[in-house]
N, C-alpha and C. Protein backbone atom coordinates (compact mmCIF):
# COMPACT_ATOMS: atom_id res chain seq x y z
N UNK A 1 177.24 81.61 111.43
CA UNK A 1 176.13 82.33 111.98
C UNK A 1 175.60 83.30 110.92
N UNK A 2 174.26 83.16 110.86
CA UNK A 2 173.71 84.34 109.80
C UNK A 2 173.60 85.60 110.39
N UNK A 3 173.72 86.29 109.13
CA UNK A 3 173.77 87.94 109.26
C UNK A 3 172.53 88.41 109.71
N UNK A 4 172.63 89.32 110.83
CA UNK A 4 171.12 90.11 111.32
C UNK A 4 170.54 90.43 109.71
N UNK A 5 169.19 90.26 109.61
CA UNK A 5 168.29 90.90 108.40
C UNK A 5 168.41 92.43 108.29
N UNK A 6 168.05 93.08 107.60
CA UNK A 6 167.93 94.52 107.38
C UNK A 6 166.60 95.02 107.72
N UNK A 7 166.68 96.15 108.28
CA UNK A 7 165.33 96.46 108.50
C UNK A 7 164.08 96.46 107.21
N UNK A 8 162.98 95.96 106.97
CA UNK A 8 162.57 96.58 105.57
C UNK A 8 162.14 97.55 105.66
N UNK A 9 162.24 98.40 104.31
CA UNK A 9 162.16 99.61 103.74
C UNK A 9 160.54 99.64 103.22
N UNK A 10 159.88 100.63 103.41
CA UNK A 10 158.93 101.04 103.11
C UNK A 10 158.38 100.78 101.44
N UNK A 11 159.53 100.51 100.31
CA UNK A 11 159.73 100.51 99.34
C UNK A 11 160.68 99.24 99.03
N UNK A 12 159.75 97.90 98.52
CA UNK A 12 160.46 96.52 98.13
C UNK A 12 161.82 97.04 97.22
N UNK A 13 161.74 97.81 96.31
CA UNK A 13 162.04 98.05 95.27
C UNK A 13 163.52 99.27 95.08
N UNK A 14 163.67 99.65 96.06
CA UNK A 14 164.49 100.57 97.02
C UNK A 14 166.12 100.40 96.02
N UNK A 15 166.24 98.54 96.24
CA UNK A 15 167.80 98.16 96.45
C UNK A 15 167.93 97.42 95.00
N UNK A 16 166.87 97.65 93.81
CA UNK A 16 166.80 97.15 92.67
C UNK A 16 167.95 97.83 91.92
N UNK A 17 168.28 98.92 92.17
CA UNK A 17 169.57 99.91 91.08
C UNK A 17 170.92 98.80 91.27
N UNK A 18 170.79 98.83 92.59
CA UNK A 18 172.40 98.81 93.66
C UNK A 18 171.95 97.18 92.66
N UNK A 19 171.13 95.92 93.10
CA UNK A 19 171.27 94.68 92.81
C UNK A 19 171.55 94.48 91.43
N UNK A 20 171.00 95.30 90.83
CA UNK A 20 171.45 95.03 89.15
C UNK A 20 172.26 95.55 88.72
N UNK A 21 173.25 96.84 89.23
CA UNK A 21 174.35 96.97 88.91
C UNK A 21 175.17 96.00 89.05
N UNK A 22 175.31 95.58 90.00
CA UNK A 22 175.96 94.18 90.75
C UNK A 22 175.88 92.87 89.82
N UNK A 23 174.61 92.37 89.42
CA UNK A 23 174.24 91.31 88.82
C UNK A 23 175.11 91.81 87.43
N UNK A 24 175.11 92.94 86.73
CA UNK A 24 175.60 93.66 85.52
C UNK A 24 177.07 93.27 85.08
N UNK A 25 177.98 93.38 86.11
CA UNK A 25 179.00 93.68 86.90
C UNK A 25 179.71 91.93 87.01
N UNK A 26 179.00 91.33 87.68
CA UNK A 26 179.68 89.68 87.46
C UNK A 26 179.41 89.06 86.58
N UNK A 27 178.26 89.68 85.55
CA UNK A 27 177.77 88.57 84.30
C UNK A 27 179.02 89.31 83.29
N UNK A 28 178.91 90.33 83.01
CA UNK A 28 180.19 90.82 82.80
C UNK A 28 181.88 90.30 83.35
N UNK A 29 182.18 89.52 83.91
CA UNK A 29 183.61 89.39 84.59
C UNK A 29 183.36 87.82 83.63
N UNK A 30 181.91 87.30 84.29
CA UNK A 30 181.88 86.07 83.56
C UNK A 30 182.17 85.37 81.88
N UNK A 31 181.15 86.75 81.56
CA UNK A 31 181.84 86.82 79.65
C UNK A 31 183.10 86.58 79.57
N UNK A 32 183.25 87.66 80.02
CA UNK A 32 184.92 87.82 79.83
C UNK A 32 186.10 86.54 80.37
N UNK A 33 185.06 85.77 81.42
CA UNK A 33 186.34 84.80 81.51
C UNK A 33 186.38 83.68 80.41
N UNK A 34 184.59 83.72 80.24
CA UNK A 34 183.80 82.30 79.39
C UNK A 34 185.06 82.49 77.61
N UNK A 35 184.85 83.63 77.31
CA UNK A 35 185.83 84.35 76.11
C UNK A 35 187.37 84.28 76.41
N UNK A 36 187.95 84.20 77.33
CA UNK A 36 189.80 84.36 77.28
C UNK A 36 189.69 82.17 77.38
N UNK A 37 188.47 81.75 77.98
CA UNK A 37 188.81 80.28 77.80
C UNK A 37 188.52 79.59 76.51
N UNK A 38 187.76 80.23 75.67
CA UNK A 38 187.17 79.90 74.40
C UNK A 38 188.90 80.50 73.56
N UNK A 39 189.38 81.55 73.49
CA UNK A 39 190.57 82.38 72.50
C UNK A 39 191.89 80.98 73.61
N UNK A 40 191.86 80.43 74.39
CA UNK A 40 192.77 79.24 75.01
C UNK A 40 192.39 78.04 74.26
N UNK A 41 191.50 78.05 74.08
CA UNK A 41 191.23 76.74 72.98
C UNK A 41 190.33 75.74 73.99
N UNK A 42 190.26 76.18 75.27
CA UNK A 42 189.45 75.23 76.44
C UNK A 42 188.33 75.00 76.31
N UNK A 43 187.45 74.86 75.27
CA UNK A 43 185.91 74.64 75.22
C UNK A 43 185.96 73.66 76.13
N UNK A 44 184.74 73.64 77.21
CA UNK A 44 184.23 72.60 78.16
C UNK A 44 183.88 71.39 77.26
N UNK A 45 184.35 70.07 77.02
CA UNK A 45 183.88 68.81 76.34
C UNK A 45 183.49 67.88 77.12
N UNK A 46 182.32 67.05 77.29
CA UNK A 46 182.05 66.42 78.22
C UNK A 46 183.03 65.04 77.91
N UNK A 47 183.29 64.25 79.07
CA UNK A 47 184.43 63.17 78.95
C UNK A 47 183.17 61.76 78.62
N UNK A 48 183.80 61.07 78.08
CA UNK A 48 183.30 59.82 77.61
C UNK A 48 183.26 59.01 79.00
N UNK A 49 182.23 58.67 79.58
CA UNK A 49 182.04 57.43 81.15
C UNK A 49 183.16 56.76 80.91
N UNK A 50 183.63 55.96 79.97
CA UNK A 50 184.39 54.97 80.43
C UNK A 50 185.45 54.97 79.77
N UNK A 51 186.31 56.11 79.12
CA UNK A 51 187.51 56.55 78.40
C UNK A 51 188.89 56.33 79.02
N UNK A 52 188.55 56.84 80.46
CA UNK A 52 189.78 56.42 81.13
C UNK A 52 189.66 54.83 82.19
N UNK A 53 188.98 54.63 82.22
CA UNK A 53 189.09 53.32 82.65
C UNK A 53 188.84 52.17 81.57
N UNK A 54 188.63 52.43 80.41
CA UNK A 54 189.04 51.03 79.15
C UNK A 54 190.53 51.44 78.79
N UNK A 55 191.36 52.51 79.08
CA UNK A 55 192.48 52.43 78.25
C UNK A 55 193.49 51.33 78.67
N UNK A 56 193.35 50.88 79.81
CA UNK A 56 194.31 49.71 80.19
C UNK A 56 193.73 48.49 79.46
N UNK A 57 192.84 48.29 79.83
CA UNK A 57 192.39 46.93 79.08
C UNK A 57 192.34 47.42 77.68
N UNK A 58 192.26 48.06 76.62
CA UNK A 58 192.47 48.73 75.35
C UNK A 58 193.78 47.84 74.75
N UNK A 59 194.37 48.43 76.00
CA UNK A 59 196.35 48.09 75.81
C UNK A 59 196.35 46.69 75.79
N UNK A 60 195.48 46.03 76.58
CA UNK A 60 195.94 44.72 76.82
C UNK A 60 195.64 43.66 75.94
N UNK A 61 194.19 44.20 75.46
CA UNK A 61 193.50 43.71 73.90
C UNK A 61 194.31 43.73 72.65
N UNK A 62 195.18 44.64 72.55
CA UNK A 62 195.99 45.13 71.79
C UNK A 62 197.25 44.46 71.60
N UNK A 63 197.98 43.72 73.13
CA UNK A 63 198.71 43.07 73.10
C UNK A 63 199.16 42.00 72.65
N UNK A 64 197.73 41.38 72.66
CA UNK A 64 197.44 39.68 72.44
C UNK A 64 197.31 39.30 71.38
């Protein structure tokens, strides 16, 4: 169930401090995680489509 709305404020612009502290605040947590996974050696690498499903037949090519 959604949350009752807030009344609006006379002033759009009111809750801009409070939202960008906030926004400040998780882009910040985010660095910081994006950086302890980069110093782990985890760079995101995208996987090759069909890497894990040729390695059996790989093996089997290999056999013969």
């Amino acid at each position: 169930m959604a949350r009752p709305r807030k009344a609006l404020s006379s002033d759009p612009l009111s809750d801009l401090s409070k939202k960008t502290e906030i926004l400040e605040r998780e882009m910040t947590a985010q660095r910081a995680a994006i950086e302890r996974l980069k110093q782990m050696g985890m760079r995101a690498r995208p996987l090759r489509a069909g890497a894990a499903a040729d390695a059996p037949a790989a093996k089997r090519r290999a056999a013969r």
